[in-house]
N, C-alpha and C. Protein backbone atom coordinates (compact mmCIF):
# COMPACT_ATOMS: atom_id res chain seq x y z
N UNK A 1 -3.40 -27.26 57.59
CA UNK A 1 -3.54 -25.85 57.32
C UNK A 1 -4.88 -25.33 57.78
N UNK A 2 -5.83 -26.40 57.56
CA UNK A 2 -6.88 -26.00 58.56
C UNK A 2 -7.23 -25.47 59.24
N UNK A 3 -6.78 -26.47 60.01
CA UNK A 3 -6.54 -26.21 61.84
C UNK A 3 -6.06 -24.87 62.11
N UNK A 4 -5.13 -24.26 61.11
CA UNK A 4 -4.36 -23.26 61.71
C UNK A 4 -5.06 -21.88 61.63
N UNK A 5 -5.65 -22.11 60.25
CA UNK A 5 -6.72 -20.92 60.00
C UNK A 5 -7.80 -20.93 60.92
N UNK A 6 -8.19 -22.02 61.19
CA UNK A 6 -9.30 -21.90 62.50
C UNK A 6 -9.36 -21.55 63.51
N UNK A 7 -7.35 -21.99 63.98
CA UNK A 7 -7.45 -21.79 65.39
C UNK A 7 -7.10 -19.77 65.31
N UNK A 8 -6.60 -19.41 64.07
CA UNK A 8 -6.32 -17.87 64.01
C UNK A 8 -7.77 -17.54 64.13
N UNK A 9 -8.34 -17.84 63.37
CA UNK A 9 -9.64 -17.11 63.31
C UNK A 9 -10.57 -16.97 65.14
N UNK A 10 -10.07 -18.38 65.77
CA UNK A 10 -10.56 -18.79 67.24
C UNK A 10 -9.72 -17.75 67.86
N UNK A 11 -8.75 -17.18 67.73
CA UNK A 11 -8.06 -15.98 68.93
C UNK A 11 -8.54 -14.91 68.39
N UNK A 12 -8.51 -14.49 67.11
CA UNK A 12 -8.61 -13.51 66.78
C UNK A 12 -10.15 -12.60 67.02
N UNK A 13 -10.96 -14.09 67.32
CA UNK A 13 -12.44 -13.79 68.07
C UNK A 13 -12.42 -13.52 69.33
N UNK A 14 -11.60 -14.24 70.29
CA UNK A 14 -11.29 -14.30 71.38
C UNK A 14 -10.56 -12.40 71.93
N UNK A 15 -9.70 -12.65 70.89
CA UNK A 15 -9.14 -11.60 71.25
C UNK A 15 -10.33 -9.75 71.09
N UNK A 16 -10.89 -10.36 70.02
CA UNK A 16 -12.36 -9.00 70.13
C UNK A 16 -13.18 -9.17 70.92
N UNK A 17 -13.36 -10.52 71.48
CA UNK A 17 -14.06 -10.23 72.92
C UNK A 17 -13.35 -9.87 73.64
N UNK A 18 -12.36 -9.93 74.36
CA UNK A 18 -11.33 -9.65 75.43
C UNK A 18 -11.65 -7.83 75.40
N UNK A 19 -11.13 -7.58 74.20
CA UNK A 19 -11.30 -5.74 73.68
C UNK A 19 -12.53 -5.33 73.95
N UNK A 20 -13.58 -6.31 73.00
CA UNK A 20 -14.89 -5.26 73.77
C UNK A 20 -15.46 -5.27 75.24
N UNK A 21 -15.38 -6.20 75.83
CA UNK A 21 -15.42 -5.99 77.50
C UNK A 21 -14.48 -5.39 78.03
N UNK A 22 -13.08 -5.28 77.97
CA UNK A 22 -12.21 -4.07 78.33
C UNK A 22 -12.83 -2.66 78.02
N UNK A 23 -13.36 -2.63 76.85
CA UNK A 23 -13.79 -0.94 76.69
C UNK A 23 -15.48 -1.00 77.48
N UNK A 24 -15.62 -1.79 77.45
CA UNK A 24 -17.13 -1.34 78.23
C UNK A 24 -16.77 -1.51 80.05
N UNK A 25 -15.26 -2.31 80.54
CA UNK A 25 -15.06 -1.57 81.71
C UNK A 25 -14.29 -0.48 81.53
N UNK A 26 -14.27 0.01 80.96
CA UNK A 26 -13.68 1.45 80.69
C UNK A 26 -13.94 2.26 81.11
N UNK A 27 -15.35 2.53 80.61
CA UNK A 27 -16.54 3.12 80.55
C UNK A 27 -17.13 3.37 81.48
N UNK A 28 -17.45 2.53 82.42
CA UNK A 28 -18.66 2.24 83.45
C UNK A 28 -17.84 2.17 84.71
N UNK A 29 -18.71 2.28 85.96
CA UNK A 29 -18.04 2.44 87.30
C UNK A 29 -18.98 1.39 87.91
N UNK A 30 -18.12 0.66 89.11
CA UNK A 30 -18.78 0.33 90.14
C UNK A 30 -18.01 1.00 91.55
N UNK A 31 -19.54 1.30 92.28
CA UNK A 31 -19.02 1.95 93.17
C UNK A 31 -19.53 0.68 94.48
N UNK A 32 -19.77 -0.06 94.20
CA UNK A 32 -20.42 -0.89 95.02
C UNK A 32 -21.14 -0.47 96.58
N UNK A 33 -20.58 -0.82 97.71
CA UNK A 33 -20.88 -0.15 98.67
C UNK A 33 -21.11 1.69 98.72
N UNK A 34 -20.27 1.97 98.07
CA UNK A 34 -20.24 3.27 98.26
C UNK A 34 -21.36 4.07 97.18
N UNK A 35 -21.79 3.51 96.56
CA UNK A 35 -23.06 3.86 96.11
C UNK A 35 -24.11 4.60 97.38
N UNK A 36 -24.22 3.98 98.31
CA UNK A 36 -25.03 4.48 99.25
C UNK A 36 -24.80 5.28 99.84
N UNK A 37 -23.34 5.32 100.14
CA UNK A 37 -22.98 6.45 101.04
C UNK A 37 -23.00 7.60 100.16
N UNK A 38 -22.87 7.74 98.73
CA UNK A 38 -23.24 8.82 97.91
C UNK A 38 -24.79 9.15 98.04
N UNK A 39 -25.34 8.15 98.28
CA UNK A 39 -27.09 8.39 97.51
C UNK A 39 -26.84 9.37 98.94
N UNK A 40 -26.66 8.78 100.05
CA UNK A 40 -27.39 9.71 101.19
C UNK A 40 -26.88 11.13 101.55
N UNK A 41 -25.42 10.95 101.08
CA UNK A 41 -24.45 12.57 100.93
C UNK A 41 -25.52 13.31 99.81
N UNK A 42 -25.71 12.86 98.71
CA UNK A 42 -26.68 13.77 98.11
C UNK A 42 -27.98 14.04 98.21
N UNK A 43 -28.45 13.39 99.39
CA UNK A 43 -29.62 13.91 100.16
C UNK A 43 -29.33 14.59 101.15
N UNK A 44 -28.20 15.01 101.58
CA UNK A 44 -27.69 15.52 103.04
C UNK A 44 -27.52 16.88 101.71
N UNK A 45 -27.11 16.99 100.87
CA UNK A 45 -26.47 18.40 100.29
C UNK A 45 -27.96 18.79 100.15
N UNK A 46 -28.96 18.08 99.33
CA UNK A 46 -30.20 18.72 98.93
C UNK A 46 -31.01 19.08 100.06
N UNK A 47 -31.23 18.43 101.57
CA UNK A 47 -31.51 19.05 102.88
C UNK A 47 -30.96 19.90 103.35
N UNK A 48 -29.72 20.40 103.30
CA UNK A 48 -29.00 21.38 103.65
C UNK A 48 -29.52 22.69 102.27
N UNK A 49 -30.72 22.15 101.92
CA UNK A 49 -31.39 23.69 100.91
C UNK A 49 -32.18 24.02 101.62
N UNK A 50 -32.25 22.87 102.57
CA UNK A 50 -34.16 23.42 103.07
C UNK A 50 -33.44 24.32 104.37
N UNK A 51 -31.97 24.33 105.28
CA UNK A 51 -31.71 24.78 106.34
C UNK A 51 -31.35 26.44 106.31
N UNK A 52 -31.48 27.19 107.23
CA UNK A 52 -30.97 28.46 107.12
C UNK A 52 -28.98 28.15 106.55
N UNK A 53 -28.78 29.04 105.81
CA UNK A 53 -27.59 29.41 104.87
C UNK A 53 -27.15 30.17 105.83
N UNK A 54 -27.70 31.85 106.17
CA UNK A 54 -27.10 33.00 106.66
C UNK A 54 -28.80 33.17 107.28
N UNK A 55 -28.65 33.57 108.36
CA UNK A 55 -29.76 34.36 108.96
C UNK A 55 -31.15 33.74 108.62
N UNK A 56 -31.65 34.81 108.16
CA UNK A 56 -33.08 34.02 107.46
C UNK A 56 -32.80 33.47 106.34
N UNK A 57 -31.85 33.84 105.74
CA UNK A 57 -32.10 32.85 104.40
C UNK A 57 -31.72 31.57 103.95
N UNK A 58 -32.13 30.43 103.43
CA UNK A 58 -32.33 29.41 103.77
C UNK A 58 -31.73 28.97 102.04
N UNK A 59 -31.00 27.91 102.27
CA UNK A 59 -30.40 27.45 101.06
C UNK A 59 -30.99 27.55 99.20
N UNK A 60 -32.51 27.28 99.37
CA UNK A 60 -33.19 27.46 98.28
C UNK A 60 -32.99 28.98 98.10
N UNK A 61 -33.06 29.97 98.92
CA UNK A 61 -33.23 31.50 98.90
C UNK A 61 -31.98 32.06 98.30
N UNK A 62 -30.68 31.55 98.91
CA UNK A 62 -29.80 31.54 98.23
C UNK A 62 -29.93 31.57 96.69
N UNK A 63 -29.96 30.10 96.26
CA UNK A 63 -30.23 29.51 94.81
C UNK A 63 -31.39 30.34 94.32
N UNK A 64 -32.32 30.67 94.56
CA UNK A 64 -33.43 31.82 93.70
C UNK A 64 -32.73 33.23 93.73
N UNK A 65 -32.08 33.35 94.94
CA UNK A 65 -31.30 34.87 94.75
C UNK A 65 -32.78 36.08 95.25
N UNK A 66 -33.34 35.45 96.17
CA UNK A 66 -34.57 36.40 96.47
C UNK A 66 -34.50 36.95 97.15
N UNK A 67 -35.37 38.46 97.70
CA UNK A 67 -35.20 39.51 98.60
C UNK A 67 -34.69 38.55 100.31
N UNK A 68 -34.89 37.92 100.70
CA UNK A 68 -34.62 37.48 101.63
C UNK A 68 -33.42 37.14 101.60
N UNK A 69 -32.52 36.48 100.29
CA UNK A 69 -31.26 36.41 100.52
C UNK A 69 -30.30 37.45 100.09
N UNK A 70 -30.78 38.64 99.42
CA UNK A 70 -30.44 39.92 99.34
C UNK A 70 -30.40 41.01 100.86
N UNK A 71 -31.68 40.64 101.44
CA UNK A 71 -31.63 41.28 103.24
C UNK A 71 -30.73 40.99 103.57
N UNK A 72 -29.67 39.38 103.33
CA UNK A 72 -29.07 38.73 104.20
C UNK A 72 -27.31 39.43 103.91
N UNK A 73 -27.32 39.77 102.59
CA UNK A 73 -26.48 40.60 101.83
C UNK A 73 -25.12 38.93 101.58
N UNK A 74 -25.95 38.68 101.13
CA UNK A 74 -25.25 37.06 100.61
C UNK A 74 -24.41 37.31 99.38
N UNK A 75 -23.06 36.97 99.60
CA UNK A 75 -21.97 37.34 98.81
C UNK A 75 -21.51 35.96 97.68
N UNK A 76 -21.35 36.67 96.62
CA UNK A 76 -21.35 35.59 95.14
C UNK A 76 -20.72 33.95 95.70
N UNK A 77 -19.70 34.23 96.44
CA UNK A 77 -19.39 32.78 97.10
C UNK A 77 -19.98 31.68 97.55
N UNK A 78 -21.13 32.18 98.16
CA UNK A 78 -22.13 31.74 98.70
C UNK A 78 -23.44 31.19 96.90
N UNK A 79 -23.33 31.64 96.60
CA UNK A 79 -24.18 31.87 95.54
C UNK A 79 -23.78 30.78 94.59
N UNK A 80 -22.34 30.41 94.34
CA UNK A 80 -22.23 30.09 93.58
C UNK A 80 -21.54 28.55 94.06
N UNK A 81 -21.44 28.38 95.18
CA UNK A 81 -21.10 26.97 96.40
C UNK A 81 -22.39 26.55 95.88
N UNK A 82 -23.82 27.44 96.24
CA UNK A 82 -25.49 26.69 96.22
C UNK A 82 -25.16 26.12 94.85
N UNK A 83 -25.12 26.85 94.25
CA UNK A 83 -25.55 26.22 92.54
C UNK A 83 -24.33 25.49 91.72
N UNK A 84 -22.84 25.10 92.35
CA UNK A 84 -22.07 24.04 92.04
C UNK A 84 -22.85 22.94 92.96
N UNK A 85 -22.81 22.82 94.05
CA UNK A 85 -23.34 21.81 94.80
C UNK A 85 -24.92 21.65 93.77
N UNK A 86 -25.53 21.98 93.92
CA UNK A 86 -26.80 21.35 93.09
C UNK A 86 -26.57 20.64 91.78
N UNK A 87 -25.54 21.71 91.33
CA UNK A 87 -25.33 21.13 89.45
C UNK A 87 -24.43 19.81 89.82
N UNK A 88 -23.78 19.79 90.66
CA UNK A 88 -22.74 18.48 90.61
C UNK A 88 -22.43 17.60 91.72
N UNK A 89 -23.10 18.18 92.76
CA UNK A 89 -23.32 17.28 93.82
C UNK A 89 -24.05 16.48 94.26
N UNK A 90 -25.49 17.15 93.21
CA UNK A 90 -26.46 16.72 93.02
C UNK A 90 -26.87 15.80 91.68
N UNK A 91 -27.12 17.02 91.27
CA UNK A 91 -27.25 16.59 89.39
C UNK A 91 -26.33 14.95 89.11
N UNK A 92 -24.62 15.57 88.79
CA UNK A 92 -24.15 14.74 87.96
C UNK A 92 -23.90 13.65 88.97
N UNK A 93 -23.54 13.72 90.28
CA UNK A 93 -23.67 12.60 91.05
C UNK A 93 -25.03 11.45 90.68
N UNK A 94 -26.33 11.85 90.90
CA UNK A 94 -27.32 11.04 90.43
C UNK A 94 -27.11 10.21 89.22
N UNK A 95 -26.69 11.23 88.34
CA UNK A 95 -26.73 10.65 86.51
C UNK A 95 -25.57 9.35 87.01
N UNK A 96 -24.06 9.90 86.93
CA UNK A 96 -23.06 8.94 87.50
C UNK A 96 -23.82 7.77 88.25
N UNK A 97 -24.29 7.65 89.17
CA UNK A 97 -25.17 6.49 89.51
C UNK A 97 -25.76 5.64 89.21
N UNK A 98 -26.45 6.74 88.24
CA UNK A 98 -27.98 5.55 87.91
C UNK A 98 -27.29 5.14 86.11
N UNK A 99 -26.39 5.95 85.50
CA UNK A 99 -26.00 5.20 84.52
C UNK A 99 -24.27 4.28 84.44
N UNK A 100 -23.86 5.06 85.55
CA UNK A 100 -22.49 4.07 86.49
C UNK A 100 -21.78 4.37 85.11
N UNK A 101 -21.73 5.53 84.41
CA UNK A 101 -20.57 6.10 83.28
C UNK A 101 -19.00 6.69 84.17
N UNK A 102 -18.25 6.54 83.59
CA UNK A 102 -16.80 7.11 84.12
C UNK A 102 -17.16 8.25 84.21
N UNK A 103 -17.29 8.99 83.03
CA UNK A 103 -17.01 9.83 82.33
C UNK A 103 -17.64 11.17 83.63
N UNK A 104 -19.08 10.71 83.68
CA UNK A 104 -20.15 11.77 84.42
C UNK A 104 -19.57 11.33 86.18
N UNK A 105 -18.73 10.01 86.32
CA UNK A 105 -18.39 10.22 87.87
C UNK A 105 -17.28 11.25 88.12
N UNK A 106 -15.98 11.38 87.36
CA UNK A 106 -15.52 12.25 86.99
C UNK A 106 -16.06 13.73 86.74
N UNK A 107 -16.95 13.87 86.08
CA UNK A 107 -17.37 15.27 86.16
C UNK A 107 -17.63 15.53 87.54
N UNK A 108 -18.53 14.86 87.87
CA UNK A 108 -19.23 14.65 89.62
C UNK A 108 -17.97 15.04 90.53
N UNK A 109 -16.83 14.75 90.31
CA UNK A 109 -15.77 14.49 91.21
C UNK A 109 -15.41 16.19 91.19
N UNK A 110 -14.53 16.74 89.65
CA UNK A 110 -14.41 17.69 89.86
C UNK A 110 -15.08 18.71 90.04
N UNK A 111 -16.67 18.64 89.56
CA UNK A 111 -17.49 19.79 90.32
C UNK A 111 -17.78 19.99 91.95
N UNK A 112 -18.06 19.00 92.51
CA UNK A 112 -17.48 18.85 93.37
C UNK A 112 -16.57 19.44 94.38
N UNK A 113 -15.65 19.01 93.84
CA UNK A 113 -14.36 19.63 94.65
C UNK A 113 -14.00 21.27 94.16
N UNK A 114 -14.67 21.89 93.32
CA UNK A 114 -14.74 23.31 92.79
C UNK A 114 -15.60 23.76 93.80
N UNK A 115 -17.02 22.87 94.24
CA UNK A 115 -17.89 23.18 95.34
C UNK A 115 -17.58 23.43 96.91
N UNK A 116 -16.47 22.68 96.95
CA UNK A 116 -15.97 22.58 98.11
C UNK A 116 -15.03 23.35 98.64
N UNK A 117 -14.22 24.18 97.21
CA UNK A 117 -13.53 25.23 97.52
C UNK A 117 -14.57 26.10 97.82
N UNK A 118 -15.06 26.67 97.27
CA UNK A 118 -16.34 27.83 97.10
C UNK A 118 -17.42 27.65 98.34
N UNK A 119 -17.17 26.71 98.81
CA UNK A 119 -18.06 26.34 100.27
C UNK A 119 -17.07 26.55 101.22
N UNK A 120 -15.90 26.44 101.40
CA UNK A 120 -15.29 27.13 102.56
C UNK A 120 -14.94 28.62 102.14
N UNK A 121 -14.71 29.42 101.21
CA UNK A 121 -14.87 30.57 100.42
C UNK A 121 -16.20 31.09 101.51
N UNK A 122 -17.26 30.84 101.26
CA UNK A 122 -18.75 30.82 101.27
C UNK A 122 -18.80 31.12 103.50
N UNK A 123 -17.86 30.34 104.02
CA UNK A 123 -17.86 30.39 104.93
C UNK A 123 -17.34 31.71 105.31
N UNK A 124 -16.01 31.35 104.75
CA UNK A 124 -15.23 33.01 105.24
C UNK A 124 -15.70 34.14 105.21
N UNK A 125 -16.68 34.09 103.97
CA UNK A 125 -16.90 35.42 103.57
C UNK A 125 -18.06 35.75 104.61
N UNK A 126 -18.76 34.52 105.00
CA UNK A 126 -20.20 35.13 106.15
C UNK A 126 -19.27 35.34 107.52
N UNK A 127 -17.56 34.54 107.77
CA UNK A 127 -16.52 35.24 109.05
C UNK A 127 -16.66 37.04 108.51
N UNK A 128 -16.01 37.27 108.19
CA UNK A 128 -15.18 38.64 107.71
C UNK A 128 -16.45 39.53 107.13
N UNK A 129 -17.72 39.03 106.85
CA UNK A 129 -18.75 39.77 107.21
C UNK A 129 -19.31 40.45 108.46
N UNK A 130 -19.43 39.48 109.54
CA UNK A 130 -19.88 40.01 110.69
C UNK A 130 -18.48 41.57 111.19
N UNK A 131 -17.09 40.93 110.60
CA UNK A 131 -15.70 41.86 111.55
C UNK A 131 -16.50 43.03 111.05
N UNK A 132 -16.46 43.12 109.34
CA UNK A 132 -16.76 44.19 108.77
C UNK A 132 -17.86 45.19 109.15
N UNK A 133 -18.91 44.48 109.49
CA UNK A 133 -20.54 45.34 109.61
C UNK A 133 -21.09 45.24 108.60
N UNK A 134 -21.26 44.13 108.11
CA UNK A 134 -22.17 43.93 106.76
C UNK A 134 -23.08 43.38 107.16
N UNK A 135 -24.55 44.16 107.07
CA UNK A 135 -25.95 43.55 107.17
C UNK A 135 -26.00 41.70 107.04
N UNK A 136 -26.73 40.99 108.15
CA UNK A 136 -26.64 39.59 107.78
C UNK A 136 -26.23 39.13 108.83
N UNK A 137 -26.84 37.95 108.44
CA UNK A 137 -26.75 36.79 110.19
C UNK A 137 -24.99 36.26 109.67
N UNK A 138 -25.11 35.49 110.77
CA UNK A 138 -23.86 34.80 110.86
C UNK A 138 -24.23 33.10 110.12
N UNK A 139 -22.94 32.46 109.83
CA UNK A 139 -23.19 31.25 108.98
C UNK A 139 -24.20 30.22 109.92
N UNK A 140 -25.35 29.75 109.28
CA UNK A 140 -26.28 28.77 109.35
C UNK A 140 -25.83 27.68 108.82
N UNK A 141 -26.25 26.46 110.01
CA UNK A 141 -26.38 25.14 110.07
C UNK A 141 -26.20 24.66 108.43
N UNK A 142 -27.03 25.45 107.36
CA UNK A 142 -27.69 24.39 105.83
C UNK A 142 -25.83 24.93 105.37
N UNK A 143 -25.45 26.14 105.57
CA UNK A 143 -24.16 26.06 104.74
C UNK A 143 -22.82 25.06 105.40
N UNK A 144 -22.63 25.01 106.48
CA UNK A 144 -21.96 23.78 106.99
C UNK A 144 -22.50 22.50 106.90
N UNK A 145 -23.50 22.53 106.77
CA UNK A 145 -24.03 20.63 106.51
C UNK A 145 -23.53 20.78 104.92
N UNK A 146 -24.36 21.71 104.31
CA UNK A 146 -24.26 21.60 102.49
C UNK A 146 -22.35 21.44 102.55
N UNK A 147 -21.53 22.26 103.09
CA UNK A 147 -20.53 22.23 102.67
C UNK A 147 -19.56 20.86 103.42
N UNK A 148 -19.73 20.32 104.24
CA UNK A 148 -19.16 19.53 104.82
C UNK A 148 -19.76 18.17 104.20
N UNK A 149 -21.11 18.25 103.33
CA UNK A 149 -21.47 16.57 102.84
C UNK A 149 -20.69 17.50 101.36
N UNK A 150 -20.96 17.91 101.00
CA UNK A 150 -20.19 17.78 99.52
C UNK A 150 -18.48 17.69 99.69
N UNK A 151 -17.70 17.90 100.57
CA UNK A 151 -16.60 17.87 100.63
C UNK A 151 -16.52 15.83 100.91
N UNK A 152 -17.36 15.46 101.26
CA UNK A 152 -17.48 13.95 101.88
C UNK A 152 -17.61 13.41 101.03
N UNK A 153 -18.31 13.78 99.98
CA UNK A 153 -18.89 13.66 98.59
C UNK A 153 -17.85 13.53 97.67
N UNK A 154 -17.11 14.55 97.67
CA UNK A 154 -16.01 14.63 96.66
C UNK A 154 -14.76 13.60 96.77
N UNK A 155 -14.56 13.77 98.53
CA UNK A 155 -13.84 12.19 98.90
C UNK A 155 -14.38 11.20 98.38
N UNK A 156 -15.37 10.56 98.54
CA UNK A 156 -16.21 9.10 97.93
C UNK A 156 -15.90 9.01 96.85
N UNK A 157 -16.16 10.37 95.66
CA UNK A 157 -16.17 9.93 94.69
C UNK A 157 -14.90 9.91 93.65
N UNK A 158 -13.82 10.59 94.14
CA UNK A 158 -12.85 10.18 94.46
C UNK A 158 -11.94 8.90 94.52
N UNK A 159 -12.80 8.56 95.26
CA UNK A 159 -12.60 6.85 95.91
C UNK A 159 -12.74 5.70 94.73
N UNK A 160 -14.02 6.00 94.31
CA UNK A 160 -14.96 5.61 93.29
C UNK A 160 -14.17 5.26 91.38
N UNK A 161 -13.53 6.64 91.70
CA UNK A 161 -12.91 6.93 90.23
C UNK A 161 -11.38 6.11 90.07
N UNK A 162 -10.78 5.93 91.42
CA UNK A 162 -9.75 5.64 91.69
C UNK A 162 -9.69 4.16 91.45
N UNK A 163 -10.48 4.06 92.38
CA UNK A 163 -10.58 2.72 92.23
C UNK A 163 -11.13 1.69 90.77
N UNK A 164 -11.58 2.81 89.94
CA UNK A 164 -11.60 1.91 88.70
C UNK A 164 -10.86 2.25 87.76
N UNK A 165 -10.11 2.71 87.89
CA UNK A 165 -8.42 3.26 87.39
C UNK A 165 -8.03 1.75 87.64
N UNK A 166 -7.61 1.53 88.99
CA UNK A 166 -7.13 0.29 89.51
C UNK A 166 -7.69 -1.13 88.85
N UNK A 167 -9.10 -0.81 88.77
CA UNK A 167 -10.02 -2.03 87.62
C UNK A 167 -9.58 -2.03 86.46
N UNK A 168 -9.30 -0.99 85.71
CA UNK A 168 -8.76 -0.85 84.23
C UNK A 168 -7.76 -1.28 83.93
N UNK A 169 -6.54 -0.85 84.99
CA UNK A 169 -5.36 -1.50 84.46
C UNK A 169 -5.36 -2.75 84.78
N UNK A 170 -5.47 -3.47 85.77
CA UNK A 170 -5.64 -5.09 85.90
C UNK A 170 -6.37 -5.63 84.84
N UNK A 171 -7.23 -5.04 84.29
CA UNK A 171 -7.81 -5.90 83.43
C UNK A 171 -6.90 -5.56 82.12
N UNK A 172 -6.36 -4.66 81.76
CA UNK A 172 -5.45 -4.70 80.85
C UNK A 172 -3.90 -5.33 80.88
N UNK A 173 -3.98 -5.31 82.02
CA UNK A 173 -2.34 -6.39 82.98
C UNK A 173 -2.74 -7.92 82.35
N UNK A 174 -4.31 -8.07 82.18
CA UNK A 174 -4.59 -9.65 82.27
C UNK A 174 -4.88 -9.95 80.86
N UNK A 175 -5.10 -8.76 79.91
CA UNK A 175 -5.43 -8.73 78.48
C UNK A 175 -3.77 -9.02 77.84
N UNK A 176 -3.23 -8.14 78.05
CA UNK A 176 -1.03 -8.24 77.37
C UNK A 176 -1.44 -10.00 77.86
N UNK A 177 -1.04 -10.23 79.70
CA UNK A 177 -0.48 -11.64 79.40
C UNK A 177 -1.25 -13.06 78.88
N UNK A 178 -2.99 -12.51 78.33
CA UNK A 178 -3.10 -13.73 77.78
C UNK A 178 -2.90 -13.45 76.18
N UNK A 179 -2.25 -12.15 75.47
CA UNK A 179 -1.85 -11.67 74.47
C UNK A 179 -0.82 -12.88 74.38
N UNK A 180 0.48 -12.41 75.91
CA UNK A 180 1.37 -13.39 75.73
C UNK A 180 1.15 -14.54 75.68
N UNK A 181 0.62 -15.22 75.92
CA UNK A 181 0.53 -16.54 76.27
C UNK A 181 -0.17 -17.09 74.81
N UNK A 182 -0.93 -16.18 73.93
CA UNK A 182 -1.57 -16.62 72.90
C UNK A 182 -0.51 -16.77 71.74
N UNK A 183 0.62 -15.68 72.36
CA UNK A 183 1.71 -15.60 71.21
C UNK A 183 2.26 -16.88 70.90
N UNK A 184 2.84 -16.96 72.42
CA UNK A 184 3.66 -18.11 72.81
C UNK A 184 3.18 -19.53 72.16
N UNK A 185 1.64 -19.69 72.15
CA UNK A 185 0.91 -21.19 71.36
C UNK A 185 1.63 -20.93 70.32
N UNK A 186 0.75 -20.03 69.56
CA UNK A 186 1.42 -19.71 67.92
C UNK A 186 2.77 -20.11 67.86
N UNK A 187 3.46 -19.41 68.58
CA UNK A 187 5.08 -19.84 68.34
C UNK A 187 5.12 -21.60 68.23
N UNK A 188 4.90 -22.37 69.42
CA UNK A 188 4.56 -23.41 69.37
C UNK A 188 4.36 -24.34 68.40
N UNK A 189 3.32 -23.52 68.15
CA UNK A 189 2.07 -24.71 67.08
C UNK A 189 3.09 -24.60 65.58
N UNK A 190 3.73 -23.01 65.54
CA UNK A 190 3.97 -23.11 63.81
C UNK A 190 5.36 -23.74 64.14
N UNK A 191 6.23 -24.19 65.18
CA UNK A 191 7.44 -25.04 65.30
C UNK A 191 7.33 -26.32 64.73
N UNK A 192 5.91 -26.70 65.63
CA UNK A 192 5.74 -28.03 65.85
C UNK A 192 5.24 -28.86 64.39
């Protein structure tokens, strides 16, 4: 009778380790390789602040909303592509990284891809500016780099999230069958 209480007590430990490393890959991401290709997409979005946006105004000008990007007659689309891309292309991408949480790669993902609508938005609106006669240059280099690395961005991370979807369930595919297989002793042992 021993034995039997021991060996319950031996799975039943087994089995809370199994659980708490399942929930802490839960949790956490590896992006392995693709870590880098993020770090440098979010240096390509934050250089694309320093490039002209529209005319003279230049991605930061945008994001301050200053007379220079008012000359340029820069339309909310534009305005609001700068400051999703910073908050989440930037921002939560970094955090997602450096603390490798699901939770914030996911955020990263769908801000993101909200950025990426609003960055081709952002485009059109500097097209159908010039048809119109609305004061203002035509689209600059920083809004096609900014909008074409965050769309690259949103793919990766994407990639990233997916792929530990794919980590989660295997490791829960491998948690059931050594469930089964633990059953199966028991069955065993209390026959025998």
């Amino acid at each position: 009778m021993n034995d039997s209480g021991a060996t319950d007590s031996n799975m039943d430990a087994l089995k809370a380790d199994v659980d708490a490393v399942e929930r802490k890959m839960a949790g956490e991401i590896d992006p392995g390789m693709r870590a880098v290709v993020v770090a440098v997409l979010v240096f390509l979005v934050l250089g694309a602040l320093a490039l002209p946006h529209t005319g003279d105004a230049k991605g930061y000008d945008v994001l301050a909303g200053d007379t220079i990007a008012l000359d340029e007659s820069i339309a909310l689309p534009s305005r609001v592509f700068v400051w999703l891309s910073l908050v989440f292309g930037v921002g939560f991408s970094v955090l997602a990284l450096v603390t490798r949480r699901w939770a914030l790669a996911w955020i990263a993902v769908a801000g993101s891809a909200v950025a990426t609508v609003f960055g081709m938005l952002a485009i059109w609106t500097r097209q159908t500016a010039q048809t119109n006669q609305v004061v203002g240059g035509s689209i600059g280099a920083g809004l096609v780099v900014g909008w074409i690395a965050i769309a690259l961005l949103t793919f990766h991370w994407i990639r990233v999230v997916w792929s530990k979807t794919a980590l989660q369930l295997a490791a829960e595919d491998q948690r059931r069958r050594a469930a089964a297989a633990n059953e199966d002793d028991r069955e065993w042992y209390h026959r025998a």
